[in-house]
C-alpha atoms as a PDB file:
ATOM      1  CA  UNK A   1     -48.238  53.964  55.496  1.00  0.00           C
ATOM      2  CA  UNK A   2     -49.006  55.005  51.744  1.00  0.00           C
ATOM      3  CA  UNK A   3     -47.695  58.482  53.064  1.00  0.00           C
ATOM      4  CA  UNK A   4     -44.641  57.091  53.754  1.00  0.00           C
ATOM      5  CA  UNK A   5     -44.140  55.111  50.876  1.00  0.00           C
ATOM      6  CA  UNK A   6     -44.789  58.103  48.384  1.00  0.00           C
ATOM      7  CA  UNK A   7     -42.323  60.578  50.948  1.00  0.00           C
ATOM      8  CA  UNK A   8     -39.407  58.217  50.419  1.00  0.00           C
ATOM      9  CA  UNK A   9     -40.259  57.379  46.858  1.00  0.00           C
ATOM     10  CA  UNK A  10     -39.708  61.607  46.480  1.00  0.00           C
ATOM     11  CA  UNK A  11     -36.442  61.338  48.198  1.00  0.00           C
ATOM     12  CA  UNK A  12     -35.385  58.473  46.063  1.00  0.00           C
ATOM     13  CA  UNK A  13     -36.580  60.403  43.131  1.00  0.00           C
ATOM     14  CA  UNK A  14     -34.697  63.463  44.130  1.00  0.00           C
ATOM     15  CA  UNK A  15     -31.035  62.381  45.048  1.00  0.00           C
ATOM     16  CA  UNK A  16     -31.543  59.553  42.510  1.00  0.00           C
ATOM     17  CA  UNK A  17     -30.916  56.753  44.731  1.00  0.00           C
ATOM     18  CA  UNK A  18     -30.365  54.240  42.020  1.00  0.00           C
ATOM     19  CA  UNK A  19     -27.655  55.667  40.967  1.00  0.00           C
ATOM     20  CA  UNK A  20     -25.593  54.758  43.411  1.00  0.00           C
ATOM     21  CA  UNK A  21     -25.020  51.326  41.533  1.00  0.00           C
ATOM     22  CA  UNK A  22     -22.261  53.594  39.646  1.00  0.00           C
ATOM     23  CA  UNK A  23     -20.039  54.154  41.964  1.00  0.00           C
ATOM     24  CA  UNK A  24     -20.455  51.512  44.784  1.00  0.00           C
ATOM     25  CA  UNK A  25     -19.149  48.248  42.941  1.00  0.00           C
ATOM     26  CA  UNK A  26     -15.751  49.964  42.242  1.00  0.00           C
ATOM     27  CA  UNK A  27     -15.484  50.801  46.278  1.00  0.00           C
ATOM     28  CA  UNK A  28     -16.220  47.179  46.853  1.00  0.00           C
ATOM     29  CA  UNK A  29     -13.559  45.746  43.911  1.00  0.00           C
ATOM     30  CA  UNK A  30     -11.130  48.233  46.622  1.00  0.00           C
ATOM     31  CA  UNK A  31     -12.837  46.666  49.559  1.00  0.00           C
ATOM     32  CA  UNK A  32     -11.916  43.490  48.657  1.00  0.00           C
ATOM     33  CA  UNK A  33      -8.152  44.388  47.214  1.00  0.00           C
ATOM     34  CA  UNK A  34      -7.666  45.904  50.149  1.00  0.00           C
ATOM     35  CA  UNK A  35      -8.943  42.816  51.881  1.00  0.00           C
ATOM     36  CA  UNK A  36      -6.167  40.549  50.853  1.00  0.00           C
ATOM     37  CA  UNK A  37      -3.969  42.301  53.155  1.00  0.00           C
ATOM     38  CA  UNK A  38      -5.746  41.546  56.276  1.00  0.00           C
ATOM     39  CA  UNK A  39      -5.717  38.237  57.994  1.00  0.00           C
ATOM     40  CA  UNK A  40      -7.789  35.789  56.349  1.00  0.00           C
ATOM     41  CA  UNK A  41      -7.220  37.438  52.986  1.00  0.00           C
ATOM     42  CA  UNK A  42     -11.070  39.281  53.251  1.00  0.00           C
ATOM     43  CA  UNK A  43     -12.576  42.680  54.612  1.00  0.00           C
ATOM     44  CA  UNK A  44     -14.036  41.867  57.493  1.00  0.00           C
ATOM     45  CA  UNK A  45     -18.380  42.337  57.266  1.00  0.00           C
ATOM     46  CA  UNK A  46     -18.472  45.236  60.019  1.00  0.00           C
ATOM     47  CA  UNK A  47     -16.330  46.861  57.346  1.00  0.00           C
ATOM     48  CA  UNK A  48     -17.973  46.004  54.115  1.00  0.00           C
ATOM     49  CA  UNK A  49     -20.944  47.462  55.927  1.00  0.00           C
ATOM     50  CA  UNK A  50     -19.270  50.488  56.659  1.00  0.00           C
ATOM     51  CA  UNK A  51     -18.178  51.471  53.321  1.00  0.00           C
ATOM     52  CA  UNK A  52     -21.974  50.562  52.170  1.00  0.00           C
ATOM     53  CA  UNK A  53     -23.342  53.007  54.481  1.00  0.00           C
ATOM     54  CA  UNK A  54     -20.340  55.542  53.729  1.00  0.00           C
ATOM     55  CA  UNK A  55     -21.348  55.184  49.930  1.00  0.00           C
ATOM     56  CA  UNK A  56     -24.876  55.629  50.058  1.00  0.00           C
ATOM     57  CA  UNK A  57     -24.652  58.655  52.587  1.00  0.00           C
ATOM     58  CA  UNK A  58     -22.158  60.550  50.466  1.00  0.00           C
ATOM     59  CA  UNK A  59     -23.423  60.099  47.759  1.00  0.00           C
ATOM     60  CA  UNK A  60     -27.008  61.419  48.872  1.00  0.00           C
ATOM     61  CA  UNK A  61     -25.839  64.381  50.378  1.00  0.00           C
ATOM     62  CA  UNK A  62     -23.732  65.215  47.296  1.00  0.00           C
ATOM     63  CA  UNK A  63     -27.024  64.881  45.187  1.00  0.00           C
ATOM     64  CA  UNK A  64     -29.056  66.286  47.589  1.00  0.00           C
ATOM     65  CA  UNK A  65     -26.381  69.766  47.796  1.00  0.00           C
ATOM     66  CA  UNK A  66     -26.352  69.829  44.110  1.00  0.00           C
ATOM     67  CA  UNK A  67     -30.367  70.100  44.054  1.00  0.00           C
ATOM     68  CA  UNK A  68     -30.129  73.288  46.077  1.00  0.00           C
ATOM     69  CA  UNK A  69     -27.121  74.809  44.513  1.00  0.00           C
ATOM     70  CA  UNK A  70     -29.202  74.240  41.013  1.00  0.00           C
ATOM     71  CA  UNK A  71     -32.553  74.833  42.168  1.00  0.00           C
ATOM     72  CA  UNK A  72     -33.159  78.338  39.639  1.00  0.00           C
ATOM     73  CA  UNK A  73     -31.215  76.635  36.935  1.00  0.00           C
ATOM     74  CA  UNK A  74     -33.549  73.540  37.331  1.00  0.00           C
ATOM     75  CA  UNK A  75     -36.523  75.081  37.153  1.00  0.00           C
ATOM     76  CA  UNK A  76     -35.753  76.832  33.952  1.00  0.00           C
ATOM     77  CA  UNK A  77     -34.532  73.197  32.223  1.00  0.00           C
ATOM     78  CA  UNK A  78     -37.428  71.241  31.046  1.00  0.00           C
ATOM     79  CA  UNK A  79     -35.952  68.240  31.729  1.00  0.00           C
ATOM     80  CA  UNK A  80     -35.557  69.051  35.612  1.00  0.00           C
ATOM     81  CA  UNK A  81     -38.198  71.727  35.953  1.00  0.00           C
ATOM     82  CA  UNK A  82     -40.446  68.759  37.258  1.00  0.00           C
ATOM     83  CA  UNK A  83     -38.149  67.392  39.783  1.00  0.00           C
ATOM     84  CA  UNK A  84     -39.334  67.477  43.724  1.00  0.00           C
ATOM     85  CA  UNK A  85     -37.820  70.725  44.906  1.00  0.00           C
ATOM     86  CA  UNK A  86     -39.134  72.425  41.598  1.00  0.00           C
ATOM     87  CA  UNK A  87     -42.736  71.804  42.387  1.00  0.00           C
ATOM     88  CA  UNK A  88     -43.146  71.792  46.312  1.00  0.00           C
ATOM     89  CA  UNK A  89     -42.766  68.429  46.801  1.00  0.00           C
ATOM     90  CA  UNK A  90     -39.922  68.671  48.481  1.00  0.00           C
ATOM     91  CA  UNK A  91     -38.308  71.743  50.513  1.00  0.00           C
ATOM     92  CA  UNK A  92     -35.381  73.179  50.393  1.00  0.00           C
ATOM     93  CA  UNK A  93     -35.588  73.576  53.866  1.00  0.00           C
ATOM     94  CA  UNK A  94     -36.059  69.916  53.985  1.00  0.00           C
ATOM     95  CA  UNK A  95     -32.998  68.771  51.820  1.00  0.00           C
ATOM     96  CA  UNK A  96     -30.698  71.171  54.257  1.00  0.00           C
ATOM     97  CA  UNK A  97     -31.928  68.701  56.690  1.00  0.00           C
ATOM     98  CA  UNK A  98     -31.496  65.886  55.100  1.00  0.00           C
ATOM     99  CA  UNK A  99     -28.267  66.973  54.315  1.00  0.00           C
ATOM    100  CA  UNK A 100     -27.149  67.859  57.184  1.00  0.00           C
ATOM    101  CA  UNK A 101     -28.172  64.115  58.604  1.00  0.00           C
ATOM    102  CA  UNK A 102     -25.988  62.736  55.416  1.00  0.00           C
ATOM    103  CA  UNK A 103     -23.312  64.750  56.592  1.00  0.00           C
ATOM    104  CA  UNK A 104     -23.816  63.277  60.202  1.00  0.00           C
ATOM    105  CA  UNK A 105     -24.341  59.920  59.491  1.00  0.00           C
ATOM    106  CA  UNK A 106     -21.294  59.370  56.976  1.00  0.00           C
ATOM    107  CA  UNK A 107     -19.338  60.828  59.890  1.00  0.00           C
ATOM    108  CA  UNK A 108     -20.376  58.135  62.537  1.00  0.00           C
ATOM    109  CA  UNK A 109     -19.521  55.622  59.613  1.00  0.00           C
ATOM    110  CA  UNK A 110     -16.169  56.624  59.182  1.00  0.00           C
ATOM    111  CA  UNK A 111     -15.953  57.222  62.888  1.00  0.00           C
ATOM    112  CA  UNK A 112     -16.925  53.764  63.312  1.00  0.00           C
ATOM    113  CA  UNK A 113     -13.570  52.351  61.353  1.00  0.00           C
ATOM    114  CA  UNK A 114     -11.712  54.077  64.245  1.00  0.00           C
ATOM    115  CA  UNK A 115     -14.213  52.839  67.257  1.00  0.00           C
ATOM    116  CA  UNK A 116     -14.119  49.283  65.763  1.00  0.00           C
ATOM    117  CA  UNK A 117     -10.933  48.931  64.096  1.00  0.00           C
ATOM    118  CA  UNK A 118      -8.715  51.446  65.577  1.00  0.00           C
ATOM    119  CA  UNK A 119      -7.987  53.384  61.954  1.00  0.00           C
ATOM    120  CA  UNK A 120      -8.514  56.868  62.103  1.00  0.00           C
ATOM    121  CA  UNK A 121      -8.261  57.967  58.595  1.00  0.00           C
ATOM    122  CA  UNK A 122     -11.650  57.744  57.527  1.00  0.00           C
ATOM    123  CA  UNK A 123     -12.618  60.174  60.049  1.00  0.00           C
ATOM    124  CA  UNK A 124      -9.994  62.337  59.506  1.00  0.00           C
ATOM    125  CA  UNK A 125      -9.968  62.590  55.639  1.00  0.00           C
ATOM    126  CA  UNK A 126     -14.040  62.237  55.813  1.00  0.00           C
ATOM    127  CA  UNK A 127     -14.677  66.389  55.838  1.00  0.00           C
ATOM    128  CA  UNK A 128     -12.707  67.240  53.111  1.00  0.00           C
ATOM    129  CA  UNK A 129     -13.684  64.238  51.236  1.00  0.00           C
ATOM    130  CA  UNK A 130     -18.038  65.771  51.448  1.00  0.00           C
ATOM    131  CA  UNK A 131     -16.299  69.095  50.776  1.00  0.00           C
ATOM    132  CA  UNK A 132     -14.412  68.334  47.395  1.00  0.00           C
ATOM    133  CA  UNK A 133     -17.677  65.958  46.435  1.00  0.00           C
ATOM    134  CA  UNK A 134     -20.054  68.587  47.077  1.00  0.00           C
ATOM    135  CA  UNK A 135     -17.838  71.575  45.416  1.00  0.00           C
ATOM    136  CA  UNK A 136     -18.593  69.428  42.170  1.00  0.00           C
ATOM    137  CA  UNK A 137     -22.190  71.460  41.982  1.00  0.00           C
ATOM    138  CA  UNK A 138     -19.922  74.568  41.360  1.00  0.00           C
ATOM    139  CA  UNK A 139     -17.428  73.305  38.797  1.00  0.00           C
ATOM    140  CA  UNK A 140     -20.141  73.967  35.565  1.00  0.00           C
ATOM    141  CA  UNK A 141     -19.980  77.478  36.660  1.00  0.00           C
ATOM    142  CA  UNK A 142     -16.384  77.858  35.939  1.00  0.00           C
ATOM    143  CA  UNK A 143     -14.644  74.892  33.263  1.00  0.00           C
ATOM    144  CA  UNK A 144     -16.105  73.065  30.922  1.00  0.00           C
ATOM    145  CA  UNK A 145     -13.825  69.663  32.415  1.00  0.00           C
ATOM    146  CA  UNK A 146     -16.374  69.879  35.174  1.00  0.00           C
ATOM    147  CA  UNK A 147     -17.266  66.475  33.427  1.00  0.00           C
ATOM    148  CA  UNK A 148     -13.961  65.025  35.128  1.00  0.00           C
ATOM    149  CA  UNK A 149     -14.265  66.735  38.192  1.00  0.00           C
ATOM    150  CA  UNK A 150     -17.380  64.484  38.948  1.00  0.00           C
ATOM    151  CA  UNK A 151     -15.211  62.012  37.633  1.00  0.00           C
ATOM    152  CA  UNK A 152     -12.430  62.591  40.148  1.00  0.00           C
ATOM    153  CA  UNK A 153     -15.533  62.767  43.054  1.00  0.00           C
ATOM    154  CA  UNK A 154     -16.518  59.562  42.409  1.00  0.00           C
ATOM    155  CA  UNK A 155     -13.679  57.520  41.565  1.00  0.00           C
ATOM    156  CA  UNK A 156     -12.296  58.727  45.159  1.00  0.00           C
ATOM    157  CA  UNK A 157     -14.428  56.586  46.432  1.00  0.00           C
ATOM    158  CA  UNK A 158     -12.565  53.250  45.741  1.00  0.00           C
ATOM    159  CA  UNK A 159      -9.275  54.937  46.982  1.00  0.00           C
ATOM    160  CA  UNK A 160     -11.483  56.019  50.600  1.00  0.00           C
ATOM    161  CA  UNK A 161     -12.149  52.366  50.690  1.00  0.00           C
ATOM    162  CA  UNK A 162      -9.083  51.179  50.514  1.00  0.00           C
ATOM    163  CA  UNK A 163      -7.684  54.038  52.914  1.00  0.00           C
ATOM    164  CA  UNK A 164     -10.387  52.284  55.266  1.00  0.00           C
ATOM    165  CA  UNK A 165      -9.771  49.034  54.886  1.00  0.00           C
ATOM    166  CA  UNK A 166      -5.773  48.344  54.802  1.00  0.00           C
ATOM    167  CA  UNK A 167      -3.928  51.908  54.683  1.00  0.00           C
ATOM    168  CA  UNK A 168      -0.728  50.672  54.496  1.00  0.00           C
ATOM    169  CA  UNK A 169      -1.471  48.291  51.453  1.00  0.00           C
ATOM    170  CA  UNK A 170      -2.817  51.834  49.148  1.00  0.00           C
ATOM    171  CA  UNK A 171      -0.247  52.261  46.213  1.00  0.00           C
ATOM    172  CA  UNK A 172      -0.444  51.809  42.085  1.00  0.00           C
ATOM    173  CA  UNK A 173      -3.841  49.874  42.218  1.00  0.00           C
ATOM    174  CA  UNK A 174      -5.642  52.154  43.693  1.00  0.00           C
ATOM    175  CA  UNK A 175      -4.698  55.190  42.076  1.00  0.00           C
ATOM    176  CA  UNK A 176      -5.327  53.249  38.356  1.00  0.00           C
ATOM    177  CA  UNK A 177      -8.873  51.831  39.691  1.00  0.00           C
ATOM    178  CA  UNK A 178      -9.529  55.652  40.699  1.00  0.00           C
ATOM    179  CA  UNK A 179      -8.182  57.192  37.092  1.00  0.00           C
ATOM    180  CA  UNK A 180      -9.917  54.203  35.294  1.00  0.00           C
ATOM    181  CA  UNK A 181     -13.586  55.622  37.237  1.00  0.00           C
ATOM    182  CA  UNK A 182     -12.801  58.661  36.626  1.00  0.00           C
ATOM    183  CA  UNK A 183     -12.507  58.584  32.811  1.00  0.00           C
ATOM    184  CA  UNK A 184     -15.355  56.393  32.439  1.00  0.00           C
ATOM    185  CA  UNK A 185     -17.989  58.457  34.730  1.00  0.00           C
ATOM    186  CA  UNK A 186     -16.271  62.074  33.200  1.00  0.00           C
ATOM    187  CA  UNK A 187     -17.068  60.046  29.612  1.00  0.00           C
ATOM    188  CA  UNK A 188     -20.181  59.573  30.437  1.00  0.00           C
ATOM    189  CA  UNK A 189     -21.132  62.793  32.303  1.00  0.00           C
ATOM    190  CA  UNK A 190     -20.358  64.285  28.484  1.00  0.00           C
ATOM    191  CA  UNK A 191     -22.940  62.184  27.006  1.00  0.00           C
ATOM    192  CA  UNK A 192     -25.230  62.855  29.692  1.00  0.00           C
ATOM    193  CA  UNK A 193     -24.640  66.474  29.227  1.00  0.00           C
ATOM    194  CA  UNK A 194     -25.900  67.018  25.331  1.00  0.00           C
ATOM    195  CA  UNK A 195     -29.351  66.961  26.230  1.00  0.00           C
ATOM    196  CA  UNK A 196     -28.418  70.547  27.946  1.00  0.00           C
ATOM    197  CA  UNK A 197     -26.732  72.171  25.321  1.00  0.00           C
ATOM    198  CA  UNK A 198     -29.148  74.677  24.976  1.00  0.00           C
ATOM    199  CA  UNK A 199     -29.981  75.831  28.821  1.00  0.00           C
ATOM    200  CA  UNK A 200     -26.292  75.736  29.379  1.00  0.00           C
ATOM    201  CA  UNK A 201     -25.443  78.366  26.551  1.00  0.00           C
ATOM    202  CA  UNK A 202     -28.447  79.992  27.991  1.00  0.00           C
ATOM    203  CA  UNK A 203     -27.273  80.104  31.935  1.00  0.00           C
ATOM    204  CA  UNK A 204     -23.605  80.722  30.429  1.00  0.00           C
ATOM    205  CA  UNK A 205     -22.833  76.929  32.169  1.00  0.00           C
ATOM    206  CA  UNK A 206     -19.711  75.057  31.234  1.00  0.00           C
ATOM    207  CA  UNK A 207     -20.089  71.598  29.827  1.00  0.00           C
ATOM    208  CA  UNK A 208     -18.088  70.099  26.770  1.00  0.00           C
ATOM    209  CA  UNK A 209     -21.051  70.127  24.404  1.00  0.00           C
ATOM    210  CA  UNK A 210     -21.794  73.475  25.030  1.00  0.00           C
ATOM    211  CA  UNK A 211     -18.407  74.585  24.459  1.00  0.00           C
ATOM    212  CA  UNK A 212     -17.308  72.721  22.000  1.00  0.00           C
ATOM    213  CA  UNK A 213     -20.386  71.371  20.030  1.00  0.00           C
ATOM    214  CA  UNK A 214     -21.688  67.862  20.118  1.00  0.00           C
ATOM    215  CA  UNK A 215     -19.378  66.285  17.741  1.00  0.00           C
ATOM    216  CA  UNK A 216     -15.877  67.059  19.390  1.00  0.00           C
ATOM    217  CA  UNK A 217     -17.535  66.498  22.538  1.00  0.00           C
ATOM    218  CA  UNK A 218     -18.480  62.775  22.068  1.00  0.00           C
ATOM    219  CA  UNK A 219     -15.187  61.987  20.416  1.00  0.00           C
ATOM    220  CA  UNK A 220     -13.491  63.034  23.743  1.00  0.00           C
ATOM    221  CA  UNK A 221     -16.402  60.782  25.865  1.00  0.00           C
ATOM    222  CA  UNK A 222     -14.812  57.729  23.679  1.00  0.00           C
ATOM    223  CA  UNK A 223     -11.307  58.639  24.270  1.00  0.00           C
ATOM    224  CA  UNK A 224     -12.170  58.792  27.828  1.00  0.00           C
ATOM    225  CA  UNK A 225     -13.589  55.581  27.888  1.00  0.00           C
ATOM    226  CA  UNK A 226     -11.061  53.878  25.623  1.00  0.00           C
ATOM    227  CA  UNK A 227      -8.609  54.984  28.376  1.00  0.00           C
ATOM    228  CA  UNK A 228     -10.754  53.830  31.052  1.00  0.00           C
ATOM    229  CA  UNK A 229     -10.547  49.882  29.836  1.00  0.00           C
ATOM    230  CA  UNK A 230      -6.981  50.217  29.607  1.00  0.00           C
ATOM    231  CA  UNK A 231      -6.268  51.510  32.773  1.00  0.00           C
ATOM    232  CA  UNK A 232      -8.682  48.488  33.784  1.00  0.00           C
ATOM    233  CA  UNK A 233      -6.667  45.703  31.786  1.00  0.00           C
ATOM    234  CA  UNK A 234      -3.292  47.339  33.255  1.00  0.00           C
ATOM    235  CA  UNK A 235      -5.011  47.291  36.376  1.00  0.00           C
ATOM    236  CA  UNK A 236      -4.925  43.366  36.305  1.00  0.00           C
ATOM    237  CA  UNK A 237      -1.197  43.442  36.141  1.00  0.00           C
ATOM    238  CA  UNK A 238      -0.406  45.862  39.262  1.00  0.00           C
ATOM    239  CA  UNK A 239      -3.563  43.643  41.363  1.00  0.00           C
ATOM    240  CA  UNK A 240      -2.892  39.973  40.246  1.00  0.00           C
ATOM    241  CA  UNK A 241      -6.168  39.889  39.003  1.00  0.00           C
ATOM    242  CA  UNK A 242      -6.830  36.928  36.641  1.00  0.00           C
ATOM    243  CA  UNK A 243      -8.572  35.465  34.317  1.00  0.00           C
ATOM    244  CA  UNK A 244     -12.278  36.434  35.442  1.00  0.00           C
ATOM    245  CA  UNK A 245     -11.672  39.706  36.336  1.00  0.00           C
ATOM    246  CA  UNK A 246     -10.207  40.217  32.541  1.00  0.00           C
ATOM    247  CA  UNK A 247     -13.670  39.079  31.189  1.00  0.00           C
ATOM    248  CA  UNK A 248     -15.197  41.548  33.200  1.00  0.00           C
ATOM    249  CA  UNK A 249     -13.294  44.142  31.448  1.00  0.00           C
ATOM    250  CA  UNK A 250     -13.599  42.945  27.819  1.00  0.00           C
ATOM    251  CA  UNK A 251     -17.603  43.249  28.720  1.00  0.00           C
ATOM    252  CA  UNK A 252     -16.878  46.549  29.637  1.00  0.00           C
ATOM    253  CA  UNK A 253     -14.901  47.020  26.641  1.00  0.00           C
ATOM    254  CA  UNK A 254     -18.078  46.047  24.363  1.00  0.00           C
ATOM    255  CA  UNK A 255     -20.517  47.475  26.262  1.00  0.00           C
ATOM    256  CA  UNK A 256     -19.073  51.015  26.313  1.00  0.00           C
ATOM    257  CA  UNK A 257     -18.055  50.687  22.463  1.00  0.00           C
ATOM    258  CA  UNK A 258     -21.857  50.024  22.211  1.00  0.00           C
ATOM    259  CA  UNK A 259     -23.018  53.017  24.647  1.00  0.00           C
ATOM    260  CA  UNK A 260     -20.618  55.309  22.435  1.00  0.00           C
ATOM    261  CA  UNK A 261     -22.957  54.129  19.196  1.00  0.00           C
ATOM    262  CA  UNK A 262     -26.108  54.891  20.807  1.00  0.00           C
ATOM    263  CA  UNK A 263     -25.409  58.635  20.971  1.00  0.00           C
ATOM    264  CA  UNK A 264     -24.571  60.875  17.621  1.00  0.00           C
ATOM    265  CA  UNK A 265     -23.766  64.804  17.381  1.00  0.00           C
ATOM    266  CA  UNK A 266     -27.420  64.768  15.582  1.00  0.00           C
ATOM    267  CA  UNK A 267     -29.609  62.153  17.804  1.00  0.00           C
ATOM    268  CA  UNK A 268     -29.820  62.259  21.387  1.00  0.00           C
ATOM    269  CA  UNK A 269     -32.759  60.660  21.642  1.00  0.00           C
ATOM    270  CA  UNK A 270     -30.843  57.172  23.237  1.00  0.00           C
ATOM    271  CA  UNK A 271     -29.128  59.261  26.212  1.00  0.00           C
ATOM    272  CA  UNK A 272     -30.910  57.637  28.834  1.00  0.00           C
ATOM    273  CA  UNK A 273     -30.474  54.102  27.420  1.00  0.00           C
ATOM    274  CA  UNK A 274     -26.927  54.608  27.319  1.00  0.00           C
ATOM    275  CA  UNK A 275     -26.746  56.857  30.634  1.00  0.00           C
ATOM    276  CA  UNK A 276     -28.072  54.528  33.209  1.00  0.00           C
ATOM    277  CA  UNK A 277     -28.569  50.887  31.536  1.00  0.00           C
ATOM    278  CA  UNK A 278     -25.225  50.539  30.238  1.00  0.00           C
ATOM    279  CA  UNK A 279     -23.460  52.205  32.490  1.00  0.00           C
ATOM    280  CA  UNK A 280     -25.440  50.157  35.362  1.00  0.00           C
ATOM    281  CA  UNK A 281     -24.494  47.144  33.755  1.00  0.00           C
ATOM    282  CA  UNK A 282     -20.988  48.072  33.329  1.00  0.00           C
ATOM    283  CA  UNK A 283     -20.621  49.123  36.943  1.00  0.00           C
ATOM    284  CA  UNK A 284     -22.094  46.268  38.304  1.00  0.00           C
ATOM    285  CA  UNK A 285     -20.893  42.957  36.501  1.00  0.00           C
ATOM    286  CA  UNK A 286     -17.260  44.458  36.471  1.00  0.00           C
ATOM    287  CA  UNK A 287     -18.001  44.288  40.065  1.00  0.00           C
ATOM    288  CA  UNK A 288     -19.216  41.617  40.273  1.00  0.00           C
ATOM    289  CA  UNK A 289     -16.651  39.914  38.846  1.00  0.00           C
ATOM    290  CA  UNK A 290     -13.273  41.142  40.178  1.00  0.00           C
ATOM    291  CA  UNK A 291     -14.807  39.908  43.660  1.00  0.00           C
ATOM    292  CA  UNK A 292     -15.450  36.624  42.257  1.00  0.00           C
ATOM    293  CA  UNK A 293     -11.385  36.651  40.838  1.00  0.00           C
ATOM    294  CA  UNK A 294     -10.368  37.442  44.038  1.00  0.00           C
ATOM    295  CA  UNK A 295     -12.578  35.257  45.697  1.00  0.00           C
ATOM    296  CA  UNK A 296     -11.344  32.564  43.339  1.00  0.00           C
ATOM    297  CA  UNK A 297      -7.433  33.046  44.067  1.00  0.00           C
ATOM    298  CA  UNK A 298      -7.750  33.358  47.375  1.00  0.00           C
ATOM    299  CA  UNK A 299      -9.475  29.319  47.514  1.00  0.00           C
ATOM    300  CA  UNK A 300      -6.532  28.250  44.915  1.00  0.00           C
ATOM    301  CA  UNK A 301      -3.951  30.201  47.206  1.00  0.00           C
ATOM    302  CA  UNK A 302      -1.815  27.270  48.738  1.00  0.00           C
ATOM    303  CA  UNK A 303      -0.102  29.427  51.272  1.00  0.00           C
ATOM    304  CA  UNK A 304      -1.152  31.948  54.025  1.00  0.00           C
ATOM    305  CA  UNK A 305      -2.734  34.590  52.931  1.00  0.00           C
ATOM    306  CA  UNK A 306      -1.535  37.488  51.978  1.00  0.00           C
ATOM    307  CA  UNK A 307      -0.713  39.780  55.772  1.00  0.00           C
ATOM    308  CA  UNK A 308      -1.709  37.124  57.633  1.00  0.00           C
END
């Protein structure tokens, strides 16, 4: 049992499972926008658990691939030289497996919106979907935007989730939801990246701050994430999102101003804080409450919903 306990604790460790709070709320804001189209005016729960299953799987597999890719680099880093594969704990013989599983049991997932609800683009867009997620471990090797590429990985997944849920329905929304996610994780991805400065210069890695120093660097992390909230607030507009959802974004608005004073060109020391605490927080009560706008309208709503 305490075997057990400390094997999955590793794996959690390694693919950073608690991460996943990033991306998943902005799949389920499109989960639910998407929702309004179907009879009823909701996603249906077979397909809310679905897109929680396709989330978690691809994200794993696109942490655990970018473990392997950047096992040599990671052992030279001392921030990541103590990570699982690094010292035995894991194998990379294991995380092939585990990937491959990943790979297999996002497939059944998006297979399963065709089985159950007779749409087939989840399965058919699902391969190239891993593909350009995973060729993210590559991008440091060749631009320094690699920052945005991650971005662009991520913030598909809101746009998969509406493909999923309503096809028909995917339009202005969902592209502005995915270039809002993008910005904001590429923003944040920069500040992430200055505590590597010097083993990217060393491994001749791309990143912003190695490129360009620090200071430029961060300045283009807060233009990112200025544009972020306004794609957000604009995103109100196109959605019919109201007053609830636009609180959500203010706090977002504040939040990131304050993750973009934590870090300076000359202290990094608050990386973390602002890396996963903020950025959690951001992810999560935006989420948290666009579903309760639309949740909201859709009681006030008078007339059929909307598809029905």
């Amino acid at each position: 049992m305490g075997g057990g306990i400390r094997a999955i604790r590793t794996w959690g460790e390694m693919i950073k499972f608690s991460h996943s709070v990033f991306a998943l709320p902005f799949a389920l804001i499109a989960t639910f926008l998407a929702g309004r189209h179907l009879p009823g005016g909701l996603p249906r729960p077979g397909q809310v658990v679905l897109i929680v299953g396709c989330m978690v799987l691809a994200r794993s597999l696109a942490m655990t691939f970018n473990r392997i890719v950047d096992y040599e680099i990671d052992a030279k880093n001392p921030r990541t030289k103590d990570r699982p594969l690094q010292t035995g704990r894991l194998s990379r013989r294991m995380a092939l497996f585990f990937s491959g599983c990943c790979i297999g049991g996002f497939m059944a997932c998006c297979t399963g919106f065709y089985w159950i609800y007779a749409n087939p683009w989840p399965a058919v867009f699902g391969m190239p979907l891993l593909a350009y997620l995973c060729g993210y471990s590559y991008s440091k090797r060749f631009t320094k935007w690699s920052h945005f590429y991650l971005g662009s990985a991520i913030a598909l997944s809101p746009v998969a989730a509406w493909v999923a849920i309503h096809p028909a329905s995917v339009g202005a929304p969902a592209i502005v939801l995915m270039a809002a996610v993008t910005l904001w994780i590429g923003g944040f991805d920069i500040i992430y990246a200055c505590q590597d400065i010097d083993v990217d210069r060393t491994e001749g890695l791309y990143s912003l701050p190695s490129r360009l120093g620090p200071a430029p660097a961060l300045w283009i992390a807060r233009g990112a994430h200025a544009a972020a909230v306004a794609l957000l607030t604009w995103l109100a507009w196109l959605a019919g999102l109201g007053a609830v959802y636009l609180a959500g974004v203010a706090g977002v608005a504040l939040l990131l101003l304050f993750e973009n004073l934590l870090v300076r060109a000359d202290d990094f020391s608050r990386v973390n804080l602002a890396f996963f605490t903020v950025n959690g927080v951001v992810s999560v009560g935006l989420g948290l409450m666009a579903v309760v706008d639309i949740l909201l309208s859709l009681s006030s709503r008078p007339g059929p919903p909307v598809g029905s």
